[in-house]
N, C-alpha and C. Protein backbone atom coordinates (compact mmCIF):
# COMPACT_ATOMS: atom_id res chain seq x y z
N UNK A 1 75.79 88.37 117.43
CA UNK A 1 76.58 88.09 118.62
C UNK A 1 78.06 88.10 118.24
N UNK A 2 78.78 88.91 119.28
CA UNK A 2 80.67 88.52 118.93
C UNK A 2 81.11 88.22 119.99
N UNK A 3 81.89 87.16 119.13
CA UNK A 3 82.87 86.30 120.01
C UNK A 3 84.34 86.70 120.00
N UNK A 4 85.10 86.63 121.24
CA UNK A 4 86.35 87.23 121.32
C UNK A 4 87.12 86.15 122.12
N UNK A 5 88.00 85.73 121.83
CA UNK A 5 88.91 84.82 122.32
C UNK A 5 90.59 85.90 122.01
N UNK A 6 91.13 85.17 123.78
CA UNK A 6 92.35 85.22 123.63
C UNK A 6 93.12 84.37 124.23
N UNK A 7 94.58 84.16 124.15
CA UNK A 7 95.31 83.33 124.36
C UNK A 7 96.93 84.05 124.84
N UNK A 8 97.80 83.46 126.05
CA UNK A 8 98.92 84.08 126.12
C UNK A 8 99.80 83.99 124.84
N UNK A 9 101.01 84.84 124.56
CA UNK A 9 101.67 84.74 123.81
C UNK A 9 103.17 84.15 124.16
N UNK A 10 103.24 83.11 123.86
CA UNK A 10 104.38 82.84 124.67
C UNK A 10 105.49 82.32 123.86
N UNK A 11 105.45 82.83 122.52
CA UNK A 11 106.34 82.69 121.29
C UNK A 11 107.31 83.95 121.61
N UNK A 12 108.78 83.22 121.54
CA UNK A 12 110.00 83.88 121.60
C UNK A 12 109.73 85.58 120.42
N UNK A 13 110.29 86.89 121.37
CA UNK A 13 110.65 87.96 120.36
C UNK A 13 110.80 88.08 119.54
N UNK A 14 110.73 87.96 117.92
CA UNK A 14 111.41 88.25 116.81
C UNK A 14 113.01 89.11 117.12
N UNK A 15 113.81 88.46 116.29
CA UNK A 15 114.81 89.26 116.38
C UNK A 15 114.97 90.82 116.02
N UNK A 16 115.71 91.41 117.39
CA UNK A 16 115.63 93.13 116.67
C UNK A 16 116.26 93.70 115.57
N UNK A 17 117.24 92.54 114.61
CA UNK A 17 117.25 93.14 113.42
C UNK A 17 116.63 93.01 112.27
N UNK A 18 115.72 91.80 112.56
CA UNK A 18 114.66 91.60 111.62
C UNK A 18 113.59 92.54 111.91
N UNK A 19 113.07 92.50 112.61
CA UNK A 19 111.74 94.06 113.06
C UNK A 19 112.46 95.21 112.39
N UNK A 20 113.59 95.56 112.91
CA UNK A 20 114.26 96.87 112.23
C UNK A 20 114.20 96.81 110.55
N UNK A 21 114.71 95.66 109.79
CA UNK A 21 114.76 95.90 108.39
C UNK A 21 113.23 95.45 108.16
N UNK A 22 112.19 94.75 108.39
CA UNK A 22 110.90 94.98 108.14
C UNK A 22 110.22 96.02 108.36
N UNK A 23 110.51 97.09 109.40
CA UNK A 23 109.89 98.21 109.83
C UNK A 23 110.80 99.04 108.40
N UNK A 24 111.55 98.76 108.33
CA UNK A 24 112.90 100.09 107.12
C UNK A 24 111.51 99.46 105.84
N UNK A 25 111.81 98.36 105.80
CA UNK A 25 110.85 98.39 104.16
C UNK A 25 109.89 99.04 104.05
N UNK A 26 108.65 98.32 105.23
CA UNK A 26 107.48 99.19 105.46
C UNK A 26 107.44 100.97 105.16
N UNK A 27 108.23 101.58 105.79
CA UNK A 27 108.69 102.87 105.94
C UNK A 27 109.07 103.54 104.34
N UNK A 28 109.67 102.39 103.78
CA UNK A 28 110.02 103.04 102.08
C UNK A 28 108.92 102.79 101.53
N UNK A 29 108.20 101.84 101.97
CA UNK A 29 107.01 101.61 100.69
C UNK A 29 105.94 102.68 101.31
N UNK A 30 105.94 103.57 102.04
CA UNK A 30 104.70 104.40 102.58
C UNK A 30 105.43 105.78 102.19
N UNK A 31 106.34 106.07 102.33
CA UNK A 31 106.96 107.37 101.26
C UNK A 31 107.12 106.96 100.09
N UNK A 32 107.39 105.98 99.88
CA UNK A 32 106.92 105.88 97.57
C UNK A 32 105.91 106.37 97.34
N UNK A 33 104.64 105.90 98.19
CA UNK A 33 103.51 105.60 97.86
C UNK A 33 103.37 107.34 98.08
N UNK A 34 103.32 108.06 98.72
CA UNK A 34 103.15 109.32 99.35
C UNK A 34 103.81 110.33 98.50
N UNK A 35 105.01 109.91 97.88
CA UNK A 35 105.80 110.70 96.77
C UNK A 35 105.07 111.04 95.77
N UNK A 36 104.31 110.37 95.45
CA UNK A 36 103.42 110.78 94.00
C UNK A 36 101.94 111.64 94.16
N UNK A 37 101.79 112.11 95.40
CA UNK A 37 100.83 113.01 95.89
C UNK A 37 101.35 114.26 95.76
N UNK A 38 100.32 115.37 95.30
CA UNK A 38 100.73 116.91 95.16
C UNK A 38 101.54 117.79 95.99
N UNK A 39 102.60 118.01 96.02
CA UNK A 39 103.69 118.87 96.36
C UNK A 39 103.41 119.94 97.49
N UNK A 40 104.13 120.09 98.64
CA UNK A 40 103.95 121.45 99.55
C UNK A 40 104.82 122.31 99.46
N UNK A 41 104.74 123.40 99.63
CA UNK A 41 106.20 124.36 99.52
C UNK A 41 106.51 124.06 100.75
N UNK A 42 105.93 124.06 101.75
CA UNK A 42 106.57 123.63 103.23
C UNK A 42 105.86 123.17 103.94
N UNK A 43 106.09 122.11 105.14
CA UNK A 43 104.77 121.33 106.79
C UNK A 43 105.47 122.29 107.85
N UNK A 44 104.50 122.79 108.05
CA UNK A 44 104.69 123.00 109.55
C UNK A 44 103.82 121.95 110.93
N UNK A 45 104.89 120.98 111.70
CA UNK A 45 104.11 119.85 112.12
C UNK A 45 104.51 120.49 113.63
N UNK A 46 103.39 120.02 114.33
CA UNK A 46 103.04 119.96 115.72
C UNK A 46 104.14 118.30 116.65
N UNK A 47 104.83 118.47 117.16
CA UNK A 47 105.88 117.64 118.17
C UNK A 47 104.86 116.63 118.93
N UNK A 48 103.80 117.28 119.88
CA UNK A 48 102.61 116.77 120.30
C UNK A 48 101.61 115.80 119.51
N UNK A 49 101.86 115.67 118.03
CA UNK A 49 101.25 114.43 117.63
C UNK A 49 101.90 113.29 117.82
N UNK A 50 102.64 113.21 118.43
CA UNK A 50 103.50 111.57 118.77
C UNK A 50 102.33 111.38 119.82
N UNK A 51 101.55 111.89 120.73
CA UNK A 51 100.80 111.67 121.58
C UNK A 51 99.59 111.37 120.98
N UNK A 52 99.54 110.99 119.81
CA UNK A 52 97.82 110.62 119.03
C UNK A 52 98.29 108.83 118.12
N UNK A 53 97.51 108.16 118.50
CA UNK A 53 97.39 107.26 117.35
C UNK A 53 97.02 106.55 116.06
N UNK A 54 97.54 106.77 115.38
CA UNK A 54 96.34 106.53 113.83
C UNK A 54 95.54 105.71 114.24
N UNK A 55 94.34 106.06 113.92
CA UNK A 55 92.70 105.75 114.14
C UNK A 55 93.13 104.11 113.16
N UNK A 56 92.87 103.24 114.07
CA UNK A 56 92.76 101.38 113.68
C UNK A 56 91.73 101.51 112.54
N UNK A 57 90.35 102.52 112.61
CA UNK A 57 89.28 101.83 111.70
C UNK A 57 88.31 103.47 112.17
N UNK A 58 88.72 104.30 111.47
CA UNK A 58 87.97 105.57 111.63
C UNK A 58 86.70 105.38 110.52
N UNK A 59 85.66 105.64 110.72
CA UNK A 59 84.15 106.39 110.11
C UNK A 59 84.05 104.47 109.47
N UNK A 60 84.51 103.67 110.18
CA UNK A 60 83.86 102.27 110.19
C UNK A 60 83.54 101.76 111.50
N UNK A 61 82.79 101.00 111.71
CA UNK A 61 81.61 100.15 112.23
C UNK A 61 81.19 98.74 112.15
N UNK A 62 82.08 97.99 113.07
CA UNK A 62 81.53 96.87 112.41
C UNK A 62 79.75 96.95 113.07
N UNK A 63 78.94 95.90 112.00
CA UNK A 63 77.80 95.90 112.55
C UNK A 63 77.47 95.04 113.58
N UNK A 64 78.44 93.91 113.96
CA UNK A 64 77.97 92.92 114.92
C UNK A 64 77.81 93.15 116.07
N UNK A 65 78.99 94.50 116.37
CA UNK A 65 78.85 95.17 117.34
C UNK A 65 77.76 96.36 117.91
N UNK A 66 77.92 96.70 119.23
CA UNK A 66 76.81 97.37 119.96
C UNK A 66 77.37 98.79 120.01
N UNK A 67 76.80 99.68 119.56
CA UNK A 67 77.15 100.95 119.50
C UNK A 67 76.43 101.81 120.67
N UNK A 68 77.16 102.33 121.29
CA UNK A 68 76.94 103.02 122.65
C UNK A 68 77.66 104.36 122.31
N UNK A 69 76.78 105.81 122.83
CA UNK A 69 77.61 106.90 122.89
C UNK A 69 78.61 107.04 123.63
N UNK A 70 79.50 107.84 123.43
CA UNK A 70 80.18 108.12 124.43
C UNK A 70 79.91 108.71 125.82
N UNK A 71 80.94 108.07 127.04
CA UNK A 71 80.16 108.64 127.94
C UNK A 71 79.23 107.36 128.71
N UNK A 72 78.59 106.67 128.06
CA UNK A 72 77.49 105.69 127.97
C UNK A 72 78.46 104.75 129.08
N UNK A 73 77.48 103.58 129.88
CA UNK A 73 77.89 102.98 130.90
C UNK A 73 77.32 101.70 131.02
N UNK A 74 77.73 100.60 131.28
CA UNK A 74 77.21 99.59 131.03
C UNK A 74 77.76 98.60 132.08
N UNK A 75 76.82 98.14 133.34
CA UNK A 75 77.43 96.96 134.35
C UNK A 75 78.11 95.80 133.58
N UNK A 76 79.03 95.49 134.38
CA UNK A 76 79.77 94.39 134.02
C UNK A 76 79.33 92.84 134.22
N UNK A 77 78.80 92.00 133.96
CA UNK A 77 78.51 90.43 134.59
C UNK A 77 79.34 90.08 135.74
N UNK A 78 79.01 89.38 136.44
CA UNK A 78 79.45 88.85 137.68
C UNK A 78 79.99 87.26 137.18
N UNK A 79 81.24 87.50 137.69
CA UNK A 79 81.66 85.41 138.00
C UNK A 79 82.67 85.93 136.75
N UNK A 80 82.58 84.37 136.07
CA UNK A 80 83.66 83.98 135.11
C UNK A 80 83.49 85.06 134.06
N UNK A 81 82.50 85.48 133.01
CA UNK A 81 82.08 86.56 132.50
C UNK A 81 82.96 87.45 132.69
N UNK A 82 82.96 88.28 133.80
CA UNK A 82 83.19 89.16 134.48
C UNK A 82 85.17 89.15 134.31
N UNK A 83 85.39 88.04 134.56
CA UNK A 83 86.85 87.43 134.73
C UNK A 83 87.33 87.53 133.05
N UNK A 84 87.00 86.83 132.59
CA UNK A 84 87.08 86.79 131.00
C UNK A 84 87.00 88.31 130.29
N UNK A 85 86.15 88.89 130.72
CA UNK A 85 85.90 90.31 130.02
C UNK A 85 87.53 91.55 130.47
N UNK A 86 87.77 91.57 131.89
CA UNK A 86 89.03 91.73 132.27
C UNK A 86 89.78 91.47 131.64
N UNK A 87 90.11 90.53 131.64
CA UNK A 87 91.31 89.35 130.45
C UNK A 87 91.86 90.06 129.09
N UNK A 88 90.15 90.36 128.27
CA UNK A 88 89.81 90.87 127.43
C UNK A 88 90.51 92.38 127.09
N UNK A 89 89.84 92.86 128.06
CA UNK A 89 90.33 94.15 128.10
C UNK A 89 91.98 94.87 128.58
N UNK A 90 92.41 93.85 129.16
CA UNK A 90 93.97 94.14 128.98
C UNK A 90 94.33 93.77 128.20
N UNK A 91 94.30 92.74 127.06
CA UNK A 91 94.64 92.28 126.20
C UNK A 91 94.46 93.51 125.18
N UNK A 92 93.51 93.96 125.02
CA UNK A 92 93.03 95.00 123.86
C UNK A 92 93.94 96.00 124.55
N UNK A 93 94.12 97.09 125.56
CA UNK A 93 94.49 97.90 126.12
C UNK A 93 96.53 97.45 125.43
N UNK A 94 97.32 96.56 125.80
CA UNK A 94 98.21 96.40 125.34
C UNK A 94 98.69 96.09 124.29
N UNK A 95 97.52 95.86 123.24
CA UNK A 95 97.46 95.76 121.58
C UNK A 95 97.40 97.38 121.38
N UNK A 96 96.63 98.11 121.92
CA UNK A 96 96.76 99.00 121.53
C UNK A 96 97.58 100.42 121.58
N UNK A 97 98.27 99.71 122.62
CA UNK A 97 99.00 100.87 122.88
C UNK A 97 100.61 100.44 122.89
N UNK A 98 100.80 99.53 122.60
CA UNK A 98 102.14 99.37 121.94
C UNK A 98 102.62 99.24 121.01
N UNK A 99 103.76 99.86 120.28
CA UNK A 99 104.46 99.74 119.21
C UNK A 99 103.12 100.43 117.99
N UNK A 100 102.22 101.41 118.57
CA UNK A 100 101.10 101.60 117.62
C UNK A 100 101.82 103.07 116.49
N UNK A 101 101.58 103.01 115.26
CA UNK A 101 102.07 103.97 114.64
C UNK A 101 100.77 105.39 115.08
N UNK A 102 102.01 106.54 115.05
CA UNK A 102 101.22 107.76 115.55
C UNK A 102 100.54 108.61 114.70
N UNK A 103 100.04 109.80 114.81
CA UNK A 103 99.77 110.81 114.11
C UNK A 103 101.28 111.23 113.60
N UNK A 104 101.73 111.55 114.68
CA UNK A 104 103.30 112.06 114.53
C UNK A 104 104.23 110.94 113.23
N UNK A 105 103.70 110.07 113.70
CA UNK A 105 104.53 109.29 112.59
C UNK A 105 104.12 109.75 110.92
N UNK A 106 102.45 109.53 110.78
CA UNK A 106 102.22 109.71 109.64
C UNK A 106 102.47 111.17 108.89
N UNK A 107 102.14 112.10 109.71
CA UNK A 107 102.75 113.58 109.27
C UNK A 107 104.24 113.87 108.80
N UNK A 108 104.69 113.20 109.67
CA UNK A 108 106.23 113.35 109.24
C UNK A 108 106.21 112.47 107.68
N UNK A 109 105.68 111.73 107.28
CA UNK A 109 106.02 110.67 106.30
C UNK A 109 105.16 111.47 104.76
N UNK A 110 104.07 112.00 105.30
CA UNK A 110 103.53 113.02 104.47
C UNK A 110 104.43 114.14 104.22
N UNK A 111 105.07 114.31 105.21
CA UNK A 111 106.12 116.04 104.62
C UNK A 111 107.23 115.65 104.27
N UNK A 112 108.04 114.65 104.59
CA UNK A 112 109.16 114.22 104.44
C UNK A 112 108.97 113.74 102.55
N UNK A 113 107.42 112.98 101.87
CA UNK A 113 107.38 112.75 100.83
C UNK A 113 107.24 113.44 100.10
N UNK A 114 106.77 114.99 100.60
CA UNK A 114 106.12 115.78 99.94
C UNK A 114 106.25 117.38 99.89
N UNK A 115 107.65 117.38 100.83
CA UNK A 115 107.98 118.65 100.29
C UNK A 115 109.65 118.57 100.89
N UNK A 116 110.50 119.94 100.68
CA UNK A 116 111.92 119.65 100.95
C UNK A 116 112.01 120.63 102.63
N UNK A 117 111.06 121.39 102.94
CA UNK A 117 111.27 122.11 104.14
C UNK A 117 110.19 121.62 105.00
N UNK A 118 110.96 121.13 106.20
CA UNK A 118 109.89 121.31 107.62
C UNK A 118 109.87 121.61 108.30
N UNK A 119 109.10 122.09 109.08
CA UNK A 119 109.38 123.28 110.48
C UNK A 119 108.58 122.40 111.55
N UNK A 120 109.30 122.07 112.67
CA UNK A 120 108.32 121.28 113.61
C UNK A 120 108.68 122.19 115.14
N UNK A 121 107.39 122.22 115.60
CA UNK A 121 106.50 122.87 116.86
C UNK A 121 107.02 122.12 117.98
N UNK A 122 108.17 122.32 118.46
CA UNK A 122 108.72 121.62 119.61
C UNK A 122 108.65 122.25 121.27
N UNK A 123 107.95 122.20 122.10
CA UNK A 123 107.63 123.32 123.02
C UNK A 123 107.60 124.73 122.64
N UNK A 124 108.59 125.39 122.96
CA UNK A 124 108.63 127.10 122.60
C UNK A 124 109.52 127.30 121.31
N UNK A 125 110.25 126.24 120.89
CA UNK A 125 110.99 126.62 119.98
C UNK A 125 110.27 125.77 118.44
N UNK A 126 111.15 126.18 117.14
CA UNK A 126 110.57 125.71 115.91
C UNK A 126 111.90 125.00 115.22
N UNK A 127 111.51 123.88 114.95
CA UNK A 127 112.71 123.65 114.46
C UNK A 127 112.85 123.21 113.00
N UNK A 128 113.78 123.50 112.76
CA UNK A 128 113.53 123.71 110.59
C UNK A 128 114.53 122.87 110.05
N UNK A 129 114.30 122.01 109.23
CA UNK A 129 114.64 120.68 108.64
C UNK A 129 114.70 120.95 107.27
N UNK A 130 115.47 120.77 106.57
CA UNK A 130 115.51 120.49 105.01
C UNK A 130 116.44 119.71 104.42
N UNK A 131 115.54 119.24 103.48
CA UNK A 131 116.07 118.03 102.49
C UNK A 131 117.45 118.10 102.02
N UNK A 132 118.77 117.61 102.13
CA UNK A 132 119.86 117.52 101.75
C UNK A 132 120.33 117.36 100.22
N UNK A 133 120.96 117.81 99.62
CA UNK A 133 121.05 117.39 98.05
C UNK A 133 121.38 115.68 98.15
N UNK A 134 120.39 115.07 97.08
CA UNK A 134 120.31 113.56 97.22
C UNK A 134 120.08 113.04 98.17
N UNK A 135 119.44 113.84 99.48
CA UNK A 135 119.30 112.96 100.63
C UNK A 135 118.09 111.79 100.43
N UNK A 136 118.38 110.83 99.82
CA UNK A 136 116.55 109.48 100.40
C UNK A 136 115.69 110.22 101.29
N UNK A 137 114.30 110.01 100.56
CA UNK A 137 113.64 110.58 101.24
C UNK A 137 113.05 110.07 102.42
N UNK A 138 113.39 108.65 102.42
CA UNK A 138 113.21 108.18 104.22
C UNK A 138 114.24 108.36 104.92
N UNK A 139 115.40 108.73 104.63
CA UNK A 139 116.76 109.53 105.34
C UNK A 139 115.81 110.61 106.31
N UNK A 140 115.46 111.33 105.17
CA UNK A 140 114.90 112.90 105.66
C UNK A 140 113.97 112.28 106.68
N UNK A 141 113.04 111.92 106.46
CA UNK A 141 111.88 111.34 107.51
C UNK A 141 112.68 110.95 108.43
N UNK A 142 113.36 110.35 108.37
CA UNK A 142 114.14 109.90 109.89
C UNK A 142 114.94 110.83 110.68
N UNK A 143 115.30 111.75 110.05
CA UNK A 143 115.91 112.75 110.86
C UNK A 143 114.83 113.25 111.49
N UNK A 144 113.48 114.13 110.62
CA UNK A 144 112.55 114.77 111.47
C UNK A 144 111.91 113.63 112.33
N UNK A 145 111.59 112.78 112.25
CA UNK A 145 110.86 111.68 113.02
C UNK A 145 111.90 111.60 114.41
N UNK A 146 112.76 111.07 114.74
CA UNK A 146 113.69 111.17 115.38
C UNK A 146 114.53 113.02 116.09
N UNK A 147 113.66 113.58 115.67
CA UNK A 147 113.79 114.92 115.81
C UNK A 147 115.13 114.97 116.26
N UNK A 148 116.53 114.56 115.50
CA UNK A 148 117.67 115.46 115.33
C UNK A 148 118.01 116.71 115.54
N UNK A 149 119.40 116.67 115.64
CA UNK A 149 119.55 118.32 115.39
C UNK A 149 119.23 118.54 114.69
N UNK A 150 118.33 119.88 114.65
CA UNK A 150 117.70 120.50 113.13
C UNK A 150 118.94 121.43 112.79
N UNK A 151 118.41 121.83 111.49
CA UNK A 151 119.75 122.86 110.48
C UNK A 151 119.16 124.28 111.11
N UNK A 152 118.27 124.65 111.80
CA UNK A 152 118.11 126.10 111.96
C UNK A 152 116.81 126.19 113.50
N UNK A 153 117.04 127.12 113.99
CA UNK A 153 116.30 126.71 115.53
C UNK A 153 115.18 128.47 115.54
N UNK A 154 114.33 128.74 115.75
CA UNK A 154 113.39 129.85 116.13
C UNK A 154 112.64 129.45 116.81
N UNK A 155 111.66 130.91 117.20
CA UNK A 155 110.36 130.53 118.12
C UNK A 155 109.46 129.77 117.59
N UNK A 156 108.60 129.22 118.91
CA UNK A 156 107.51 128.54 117.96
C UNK A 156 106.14 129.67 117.40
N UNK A 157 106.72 130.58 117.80
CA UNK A 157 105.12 131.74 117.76
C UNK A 157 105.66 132.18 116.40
N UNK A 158 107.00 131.92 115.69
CA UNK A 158 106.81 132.26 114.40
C UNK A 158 106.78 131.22 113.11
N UNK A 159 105.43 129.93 113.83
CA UNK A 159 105.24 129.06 112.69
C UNK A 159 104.38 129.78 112.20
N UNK A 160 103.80 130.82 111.95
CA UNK A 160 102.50 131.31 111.16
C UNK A 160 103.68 132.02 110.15
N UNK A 161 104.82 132.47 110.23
CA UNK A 161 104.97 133.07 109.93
C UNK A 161 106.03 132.69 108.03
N UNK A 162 106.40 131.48 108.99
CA UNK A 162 107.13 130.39 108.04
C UNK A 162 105.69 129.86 107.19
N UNK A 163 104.37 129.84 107.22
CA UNK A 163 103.61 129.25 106.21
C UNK A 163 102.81 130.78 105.90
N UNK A 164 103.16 131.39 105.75
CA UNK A 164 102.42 132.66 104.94
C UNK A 164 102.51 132.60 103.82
N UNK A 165 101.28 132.83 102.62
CA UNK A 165 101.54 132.75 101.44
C UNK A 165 101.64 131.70 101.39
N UNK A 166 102.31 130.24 101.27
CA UNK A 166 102.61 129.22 101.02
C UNK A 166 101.75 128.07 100.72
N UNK A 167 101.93 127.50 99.86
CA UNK A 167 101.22 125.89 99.97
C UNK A 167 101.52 125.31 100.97
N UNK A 168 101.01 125.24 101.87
CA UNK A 168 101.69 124.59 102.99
C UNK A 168 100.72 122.81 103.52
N UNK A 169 101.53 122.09 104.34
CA UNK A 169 100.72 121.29 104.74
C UNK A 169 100.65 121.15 106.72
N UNK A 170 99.49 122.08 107.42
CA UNK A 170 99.96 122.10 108.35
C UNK A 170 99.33 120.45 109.61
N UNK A 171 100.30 120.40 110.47
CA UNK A 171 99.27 119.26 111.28
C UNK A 171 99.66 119.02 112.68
N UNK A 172 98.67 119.40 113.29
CA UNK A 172 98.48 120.15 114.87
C UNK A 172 97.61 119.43 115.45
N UNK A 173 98.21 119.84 117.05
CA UNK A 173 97.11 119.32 117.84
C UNK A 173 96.30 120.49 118.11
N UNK A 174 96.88 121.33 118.59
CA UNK A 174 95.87 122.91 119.01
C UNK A 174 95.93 123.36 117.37
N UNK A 175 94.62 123.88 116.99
CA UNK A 175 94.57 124.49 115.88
C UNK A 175 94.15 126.24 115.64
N UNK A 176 95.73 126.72 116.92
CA UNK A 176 95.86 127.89 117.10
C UNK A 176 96.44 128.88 115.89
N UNK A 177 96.54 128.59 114.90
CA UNK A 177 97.94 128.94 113.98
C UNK A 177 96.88 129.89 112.91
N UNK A 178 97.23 130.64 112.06
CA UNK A 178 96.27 131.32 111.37
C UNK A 178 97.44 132.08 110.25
N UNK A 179 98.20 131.67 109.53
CA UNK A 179 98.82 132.23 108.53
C UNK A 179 98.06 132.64 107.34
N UNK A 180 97.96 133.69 107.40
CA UNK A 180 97.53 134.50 106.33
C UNK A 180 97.85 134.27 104.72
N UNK A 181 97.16 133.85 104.00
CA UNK A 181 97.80 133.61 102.45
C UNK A 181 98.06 132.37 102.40
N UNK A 182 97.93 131.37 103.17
CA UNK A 182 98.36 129.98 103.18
C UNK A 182 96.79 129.54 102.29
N UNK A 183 97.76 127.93 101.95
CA UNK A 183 97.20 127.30 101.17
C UNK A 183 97.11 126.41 101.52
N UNK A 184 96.03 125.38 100.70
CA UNK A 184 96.23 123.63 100.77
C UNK A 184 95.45 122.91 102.20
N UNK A 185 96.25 122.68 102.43
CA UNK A 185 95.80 121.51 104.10
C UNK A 185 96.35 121.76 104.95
N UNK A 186 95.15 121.26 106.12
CA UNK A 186 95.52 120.95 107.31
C UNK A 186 94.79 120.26 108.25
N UNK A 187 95.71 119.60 109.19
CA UNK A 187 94.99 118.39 109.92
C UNK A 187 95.41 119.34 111.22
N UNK A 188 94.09 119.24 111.83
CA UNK A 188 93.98 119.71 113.17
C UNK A 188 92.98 118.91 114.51
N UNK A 189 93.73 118.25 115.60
CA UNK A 189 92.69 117.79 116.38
C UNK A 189 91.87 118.75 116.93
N UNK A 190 92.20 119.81 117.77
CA UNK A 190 91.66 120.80 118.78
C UNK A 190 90.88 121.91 117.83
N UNK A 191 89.92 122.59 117.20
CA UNK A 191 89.59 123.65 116.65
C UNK A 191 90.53 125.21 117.31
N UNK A 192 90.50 125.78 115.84
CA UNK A 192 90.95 127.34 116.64
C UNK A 192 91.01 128.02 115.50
N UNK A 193 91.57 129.03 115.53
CA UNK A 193 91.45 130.19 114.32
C UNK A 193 92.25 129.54 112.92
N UNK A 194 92.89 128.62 112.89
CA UNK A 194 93.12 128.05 111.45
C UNK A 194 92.02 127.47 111.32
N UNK A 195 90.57 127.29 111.51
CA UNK A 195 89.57 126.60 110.72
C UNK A 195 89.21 127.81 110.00
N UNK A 196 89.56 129.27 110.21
CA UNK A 196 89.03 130.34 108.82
C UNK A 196 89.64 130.77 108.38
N UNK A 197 91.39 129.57 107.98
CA UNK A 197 92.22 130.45 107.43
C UNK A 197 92.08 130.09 105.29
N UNK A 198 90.67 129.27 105.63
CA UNK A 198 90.74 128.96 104.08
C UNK A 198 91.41 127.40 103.73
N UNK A 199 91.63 127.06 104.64
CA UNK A 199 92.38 125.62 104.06
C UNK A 199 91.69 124.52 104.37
N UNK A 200 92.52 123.68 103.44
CA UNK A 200 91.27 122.35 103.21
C UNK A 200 91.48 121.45 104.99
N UNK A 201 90.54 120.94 105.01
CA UNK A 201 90.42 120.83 106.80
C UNK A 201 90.58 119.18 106.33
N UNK A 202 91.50 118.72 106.79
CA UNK A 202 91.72 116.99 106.64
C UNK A 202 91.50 116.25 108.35
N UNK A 203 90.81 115.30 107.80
CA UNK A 203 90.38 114.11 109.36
C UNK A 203 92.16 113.26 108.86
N UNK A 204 92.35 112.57 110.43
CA UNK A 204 93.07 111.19 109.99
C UNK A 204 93.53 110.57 109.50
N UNK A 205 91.46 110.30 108.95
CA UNK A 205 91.46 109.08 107.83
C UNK A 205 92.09 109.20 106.55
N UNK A 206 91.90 110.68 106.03
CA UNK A 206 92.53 111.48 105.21
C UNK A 206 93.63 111.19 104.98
N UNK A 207 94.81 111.83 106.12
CA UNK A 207 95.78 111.16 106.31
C UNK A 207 96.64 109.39 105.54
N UNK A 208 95.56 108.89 106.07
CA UNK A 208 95.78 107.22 106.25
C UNK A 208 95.30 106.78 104.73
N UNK A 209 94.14 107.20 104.23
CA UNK A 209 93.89 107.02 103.05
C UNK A 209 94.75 107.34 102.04
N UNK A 210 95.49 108.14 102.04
CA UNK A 210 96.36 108.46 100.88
C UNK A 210 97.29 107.54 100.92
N UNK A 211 97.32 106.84 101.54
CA UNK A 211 98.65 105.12 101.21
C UNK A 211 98.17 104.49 100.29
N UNK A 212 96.48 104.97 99.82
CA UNK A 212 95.98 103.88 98.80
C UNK A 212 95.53 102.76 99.47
């Protein structure tokens, strides 16, 4: 059986310059950690992963809980039950969807650690980012994260063209892209012709696991 309790929160904001320099630490200690992982010659990242959230607890389960397929439907209790479970569920609904770190976030923090060029998939256009002499490498992350002016602007129909040949690390939502001669990884939600371009096919968790 699980039990779920909640309670209002009615403890004053943290101050916004304390969140800011706790979020800055956080942020350096996840590119340290990411720095010492194998090298890309270049990411080509998808803009549209800001719209995904790193998976809370991917390919886990707790057991106490009731596992239902998706899809699956289940009446609600009547009365207080019923009232409480509501409660419940906005509560979870606004845990989860605020201030939650993205796909978009973690990709950027993977390319920003791990290589000096990035090309990001911004509607029709591509926009190309590179590492500054001595720039910190959470500098760099923050420029692409914050999607700045980039140093160089093209189509987006020629990201296949920027990871040809290359070690590349690509990470998409549509997994339309198919560069020929590419290498290494890629994280893709949607299937498409990069699942036979030869590259190693990464989940998420993948992702998330490499923080150690």
């Amino acid at each position: 059986m699980a039990h779920s309790y909640t309670l209002d929160d009615t403890r004053a904001p943290l101050p916004a310059a304390t969140v800011e320099r706790v979020c800055a630490l956080l942020e350096r200690e996840v590119v340290r950690r990411l720095s010492g992982a194998s090298r890309f010659d270049v990411a080509v990242l998808d803009a549209d992963l800001a719209g995904l959230t790193v998976p809370a607890a991917e390919s886990r389960a707790a057991r106490a809980l009731v596992s239902l397929p998706r899809g699956s439907t289940q009446p609600l209790p009547q009365g207080e039950v019923r009232a409480d479970l509501g409660r419940i569920g906005k509560d979870l609904y606004q845990y989860f969807t605020a201030g939650r770190t993205t796909l978009w976030d973690l990709a950027v923090w993977h390319a920003a650690a791990r290589t000096d060029e990035v090309a990001v998939v911004r509607r029709e256009e591509l926009w190309h980012y590179r590492r500054r002499e001595g720039e910190q490498r959470t500098d760099f992350a923050a420029r692409v994260r914050g999607l700045t002016e980039p140093q160089g602007r093209g189509r987006a129909v020629d990201a296949e063209q920027v990871a040809q040949g290359r070690e590349v690390l690509l990470a998409l939502v549509q997994g339309d892209l198919a560069p020929s001669g590419a290498a290494r990884s890629v994280y893709r939600l949607l299937p498409g012709p990069v699942d036979s371009c030869g590259l190693e096919q990464l989940a998420a968790g993948d992702l998330v696991a490499a923080l150690g």
